[in-house]
PDB file of N, CA and C in Angstrom:
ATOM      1  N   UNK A   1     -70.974 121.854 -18.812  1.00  0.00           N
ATOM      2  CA  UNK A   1     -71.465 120.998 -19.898  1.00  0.00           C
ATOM      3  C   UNK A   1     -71.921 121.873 -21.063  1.00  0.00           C
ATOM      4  N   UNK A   2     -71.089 121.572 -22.418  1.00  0.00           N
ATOM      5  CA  UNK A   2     -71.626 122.538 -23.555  1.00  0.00           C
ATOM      6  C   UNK A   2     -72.908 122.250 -23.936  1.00  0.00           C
ATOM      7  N   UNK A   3     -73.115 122.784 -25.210  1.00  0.00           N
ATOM      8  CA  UNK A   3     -74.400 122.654 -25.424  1.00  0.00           C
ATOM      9  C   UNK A   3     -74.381 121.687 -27.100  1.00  0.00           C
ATOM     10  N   UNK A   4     -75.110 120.472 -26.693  1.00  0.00           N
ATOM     11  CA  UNK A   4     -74.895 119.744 -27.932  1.00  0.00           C
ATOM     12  C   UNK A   4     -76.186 119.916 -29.076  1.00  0.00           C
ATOM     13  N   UNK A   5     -75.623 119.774 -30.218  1.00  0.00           N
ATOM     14  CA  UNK A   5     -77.178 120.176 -31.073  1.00  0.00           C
ATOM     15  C   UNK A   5     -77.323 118.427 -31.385  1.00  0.00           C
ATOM     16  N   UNK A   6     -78.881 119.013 -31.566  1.00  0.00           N
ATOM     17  CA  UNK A   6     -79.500 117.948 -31.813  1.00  0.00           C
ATOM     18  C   UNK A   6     -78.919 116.641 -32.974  1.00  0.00           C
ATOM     19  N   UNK A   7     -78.482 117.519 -34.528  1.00  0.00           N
ATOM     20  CA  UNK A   7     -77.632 116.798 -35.346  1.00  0.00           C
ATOM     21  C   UNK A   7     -76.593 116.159 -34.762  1.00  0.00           C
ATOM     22  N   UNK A   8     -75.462 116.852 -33.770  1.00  0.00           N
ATOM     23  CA  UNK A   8     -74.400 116.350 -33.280  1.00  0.00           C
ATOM     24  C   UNK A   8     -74.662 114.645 -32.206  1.00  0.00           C
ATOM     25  N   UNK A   9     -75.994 114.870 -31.822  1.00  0.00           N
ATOM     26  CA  UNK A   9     -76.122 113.897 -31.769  1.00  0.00           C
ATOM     27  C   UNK A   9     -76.483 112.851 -32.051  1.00  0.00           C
ATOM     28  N   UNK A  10     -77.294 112.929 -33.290  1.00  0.00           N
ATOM     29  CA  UNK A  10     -77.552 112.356 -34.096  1.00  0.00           C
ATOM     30  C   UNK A  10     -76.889 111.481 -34.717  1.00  0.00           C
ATOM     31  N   UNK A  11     -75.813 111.788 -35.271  1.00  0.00           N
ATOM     32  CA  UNK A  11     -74.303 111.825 -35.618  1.00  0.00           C
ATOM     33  C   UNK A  11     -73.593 110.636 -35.194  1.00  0.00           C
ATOM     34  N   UNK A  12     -74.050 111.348 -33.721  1.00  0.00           N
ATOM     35  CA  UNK A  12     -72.777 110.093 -32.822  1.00  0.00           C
ATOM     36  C   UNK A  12     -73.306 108.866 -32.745  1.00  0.00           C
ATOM     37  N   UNK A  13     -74.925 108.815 -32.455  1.00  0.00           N
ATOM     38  CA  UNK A  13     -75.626 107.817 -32.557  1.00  0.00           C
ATOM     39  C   UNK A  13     -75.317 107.025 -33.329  1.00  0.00           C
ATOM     40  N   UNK A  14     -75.192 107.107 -34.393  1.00  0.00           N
ATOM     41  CA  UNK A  14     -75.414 106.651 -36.386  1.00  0.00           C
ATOM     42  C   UNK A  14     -73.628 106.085 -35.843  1.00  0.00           C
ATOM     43  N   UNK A  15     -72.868 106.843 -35.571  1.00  0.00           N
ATOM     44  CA  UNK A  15     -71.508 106.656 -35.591  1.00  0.00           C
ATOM     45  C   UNK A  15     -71.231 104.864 -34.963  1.00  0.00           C
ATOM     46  N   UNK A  16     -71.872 105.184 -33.598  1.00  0.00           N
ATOM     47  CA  UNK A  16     -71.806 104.001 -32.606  1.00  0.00           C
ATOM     48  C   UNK A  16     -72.721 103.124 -33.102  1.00  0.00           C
ATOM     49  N   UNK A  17     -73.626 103.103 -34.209  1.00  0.00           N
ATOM     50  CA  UNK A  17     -74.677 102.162 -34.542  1.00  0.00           C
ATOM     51  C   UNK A  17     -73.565 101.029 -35.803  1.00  0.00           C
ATOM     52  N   UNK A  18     -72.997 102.165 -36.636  1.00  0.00           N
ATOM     53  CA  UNK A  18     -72.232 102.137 -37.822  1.00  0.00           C
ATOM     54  C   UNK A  18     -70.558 101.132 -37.340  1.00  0.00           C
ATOM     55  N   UNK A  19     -70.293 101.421 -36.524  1.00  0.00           N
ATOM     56  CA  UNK A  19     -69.019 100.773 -35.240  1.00  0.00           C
ATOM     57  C   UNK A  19     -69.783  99.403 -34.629  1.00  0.00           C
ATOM     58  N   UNK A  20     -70.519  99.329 -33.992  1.00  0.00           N
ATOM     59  CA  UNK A  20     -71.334  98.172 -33.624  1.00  0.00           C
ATOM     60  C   UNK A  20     -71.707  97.042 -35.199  1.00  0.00           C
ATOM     61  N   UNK A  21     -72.038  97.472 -35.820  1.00  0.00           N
ATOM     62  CA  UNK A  21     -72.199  96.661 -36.878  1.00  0.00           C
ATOM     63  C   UNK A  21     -71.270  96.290 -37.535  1.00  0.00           C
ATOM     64  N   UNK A  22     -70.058  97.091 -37.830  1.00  0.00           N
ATOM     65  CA  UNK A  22     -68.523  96.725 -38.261  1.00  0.00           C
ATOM     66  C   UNK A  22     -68.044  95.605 -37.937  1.00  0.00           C
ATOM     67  N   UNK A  23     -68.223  95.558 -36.328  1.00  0.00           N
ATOM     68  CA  UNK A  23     -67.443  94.877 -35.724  1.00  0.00           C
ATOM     69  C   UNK A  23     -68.268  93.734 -35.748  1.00  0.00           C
ATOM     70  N   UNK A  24     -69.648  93.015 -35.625  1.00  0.00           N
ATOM     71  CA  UNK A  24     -70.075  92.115 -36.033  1.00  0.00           C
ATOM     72  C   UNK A  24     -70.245  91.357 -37.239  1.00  0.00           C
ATOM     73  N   UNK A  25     -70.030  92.550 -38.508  1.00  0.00           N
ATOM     74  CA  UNK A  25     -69.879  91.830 -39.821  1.00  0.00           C
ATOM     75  C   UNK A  25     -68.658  90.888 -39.936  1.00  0.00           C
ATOM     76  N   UNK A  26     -67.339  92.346 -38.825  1.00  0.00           N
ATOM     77  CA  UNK A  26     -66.203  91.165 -39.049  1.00  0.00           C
ATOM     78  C   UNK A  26     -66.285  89.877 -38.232  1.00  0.00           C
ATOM     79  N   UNK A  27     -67.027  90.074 -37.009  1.00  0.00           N
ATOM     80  CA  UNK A  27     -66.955  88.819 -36.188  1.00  0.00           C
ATOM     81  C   UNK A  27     -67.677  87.611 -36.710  1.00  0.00           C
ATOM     82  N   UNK A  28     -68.686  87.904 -38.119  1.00  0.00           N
ATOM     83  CA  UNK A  28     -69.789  86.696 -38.601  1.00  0.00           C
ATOM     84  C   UNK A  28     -68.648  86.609 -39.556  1.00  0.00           C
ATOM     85  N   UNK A  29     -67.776  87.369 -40.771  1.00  0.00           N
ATOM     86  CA  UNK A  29     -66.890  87.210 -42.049  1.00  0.00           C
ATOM     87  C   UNK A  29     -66.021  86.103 -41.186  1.00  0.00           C
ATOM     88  N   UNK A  30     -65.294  86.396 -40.061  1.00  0.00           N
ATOM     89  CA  UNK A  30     -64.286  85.138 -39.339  1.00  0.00           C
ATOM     90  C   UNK A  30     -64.546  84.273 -38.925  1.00  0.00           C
ATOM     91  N   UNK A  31     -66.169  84.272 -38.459  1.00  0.00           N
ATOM     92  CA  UNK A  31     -66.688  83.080 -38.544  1.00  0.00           C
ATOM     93  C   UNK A  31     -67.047  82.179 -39.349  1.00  0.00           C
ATOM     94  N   UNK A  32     -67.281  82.424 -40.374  1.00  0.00           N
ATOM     95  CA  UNK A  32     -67.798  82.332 -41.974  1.00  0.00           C
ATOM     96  C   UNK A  32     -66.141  81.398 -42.175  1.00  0.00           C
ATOM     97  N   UNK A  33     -65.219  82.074 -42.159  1.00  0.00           N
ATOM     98  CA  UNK A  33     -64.219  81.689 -43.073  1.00  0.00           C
ATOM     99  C   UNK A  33     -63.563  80.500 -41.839  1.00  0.00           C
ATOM    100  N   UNK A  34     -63.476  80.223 -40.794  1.00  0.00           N
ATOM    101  CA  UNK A  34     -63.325  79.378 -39.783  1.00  0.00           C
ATOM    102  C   UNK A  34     -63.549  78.131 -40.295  1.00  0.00           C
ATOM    103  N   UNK A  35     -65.356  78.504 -40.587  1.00  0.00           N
ATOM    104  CA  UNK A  35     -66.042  77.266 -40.298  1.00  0.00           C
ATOM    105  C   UNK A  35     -65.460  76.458 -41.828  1.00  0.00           C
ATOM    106  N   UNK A  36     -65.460  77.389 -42.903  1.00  0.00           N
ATOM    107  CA  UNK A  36     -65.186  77.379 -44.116  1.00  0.00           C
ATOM    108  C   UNK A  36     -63.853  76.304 -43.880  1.00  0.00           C
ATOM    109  N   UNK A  37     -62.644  76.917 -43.377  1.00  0.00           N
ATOM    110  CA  UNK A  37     -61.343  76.357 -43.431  1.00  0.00           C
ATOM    111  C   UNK A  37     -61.920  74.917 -43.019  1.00  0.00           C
ATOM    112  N   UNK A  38     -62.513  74.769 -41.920  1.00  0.00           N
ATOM    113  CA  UNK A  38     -62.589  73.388 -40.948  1.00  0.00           C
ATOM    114  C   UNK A  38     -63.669  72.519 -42.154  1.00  0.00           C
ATOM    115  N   UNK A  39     -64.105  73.118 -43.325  1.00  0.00           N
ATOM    116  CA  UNK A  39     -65.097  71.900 -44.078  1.00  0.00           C
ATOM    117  C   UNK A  39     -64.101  71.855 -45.226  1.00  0.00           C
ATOM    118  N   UNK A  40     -62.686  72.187 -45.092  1.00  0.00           N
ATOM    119  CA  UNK A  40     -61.831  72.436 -46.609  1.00  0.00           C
ATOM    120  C   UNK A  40     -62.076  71.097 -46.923  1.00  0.00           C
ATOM    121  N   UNK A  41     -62.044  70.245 -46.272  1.00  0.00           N
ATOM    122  CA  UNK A  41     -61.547  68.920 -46.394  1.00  0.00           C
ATOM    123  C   UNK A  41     -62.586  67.538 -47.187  1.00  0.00           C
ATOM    124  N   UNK A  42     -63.812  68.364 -46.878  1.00  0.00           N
ATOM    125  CA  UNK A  42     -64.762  67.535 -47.230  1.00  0.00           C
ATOM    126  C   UNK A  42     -65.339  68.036 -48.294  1.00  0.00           C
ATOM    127  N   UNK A  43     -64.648  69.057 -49.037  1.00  0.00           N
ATOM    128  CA  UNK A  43     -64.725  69.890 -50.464  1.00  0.00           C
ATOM    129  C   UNK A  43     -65.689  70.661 -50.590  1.00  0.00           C
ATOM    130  N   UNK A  44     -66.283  71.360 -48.965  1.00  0.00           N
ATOM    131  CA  UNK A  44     -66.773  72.265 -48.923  1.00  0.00           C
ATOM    132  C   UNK A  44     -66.019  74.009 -49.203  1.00  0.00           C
ATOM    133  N   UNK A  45     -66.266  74.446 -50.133  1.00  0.00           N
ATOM    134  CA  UNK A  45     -65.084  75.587 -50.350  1.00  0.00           C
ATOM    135  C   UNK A  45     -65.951  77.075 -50.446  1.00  0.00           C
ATOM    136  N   UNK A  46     -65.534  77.859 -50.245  1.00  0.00           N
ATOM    137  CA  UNK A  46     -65.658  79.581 -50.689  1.00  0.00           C
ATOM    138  C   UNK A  46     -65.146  79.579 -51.772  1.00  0.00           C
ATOM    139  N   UNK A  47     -66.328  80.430 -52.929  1.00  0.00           N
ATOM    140  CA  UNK A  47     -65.943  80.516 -54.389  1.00  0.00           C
ATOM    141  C   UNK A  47     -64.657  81.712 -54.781  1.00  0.00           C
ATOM    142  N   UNK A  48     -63.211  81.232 -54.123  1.00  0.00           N
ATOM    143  CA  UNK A  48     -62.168  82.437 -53.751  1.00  0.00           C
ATOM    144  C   UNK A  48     -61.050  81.299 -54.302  1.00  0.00           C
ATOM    145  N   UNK A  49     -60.335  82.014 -55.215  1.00  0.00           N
ATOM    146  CA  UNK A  49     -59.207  81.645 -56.294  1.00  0.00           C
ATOM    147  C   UNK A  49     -58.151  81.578 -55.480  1.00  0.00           C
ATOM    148  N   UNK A  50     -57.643  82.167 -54.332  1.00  0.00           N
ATOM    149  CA  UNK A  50     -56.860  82.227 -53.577  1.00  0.00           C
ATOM    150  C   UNK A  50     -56.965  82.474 -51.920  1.00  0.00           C
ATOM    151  N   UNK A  51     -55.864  81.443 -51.029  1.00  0.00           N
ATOM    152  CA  UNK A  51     -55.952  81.530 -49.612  1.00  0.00           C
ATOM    153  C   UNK A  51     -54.970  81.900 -49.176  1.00  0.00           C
TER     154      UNK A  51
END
């Protein structure tokens, strides 16, 4: 087992914190735009010029 410095792990931390949050912004943005599509109808809209 090498020897890890303290920054390096630091690093990875921030990395996997930075990855974890990615992936929930996109999972709330697809949710967001889901729910969005399913109220098109009742002229609930996203202020977006194009779909």
């Amino acid at each position: 087992m090498k020897e890890v410095s303290l920054l390096e792990m630091i690093g990875r931390s921030l990395a996997k914190v930075a990855a974890g949050a990615g992936v929930a912004a996109l999972l709330i943005w697809i949710t967001y735009v889901m729910l969005d599509f399913g109220h098109m109808q009742s002229g609930f809209t996203l202020p977006q010029s194009t779909y």
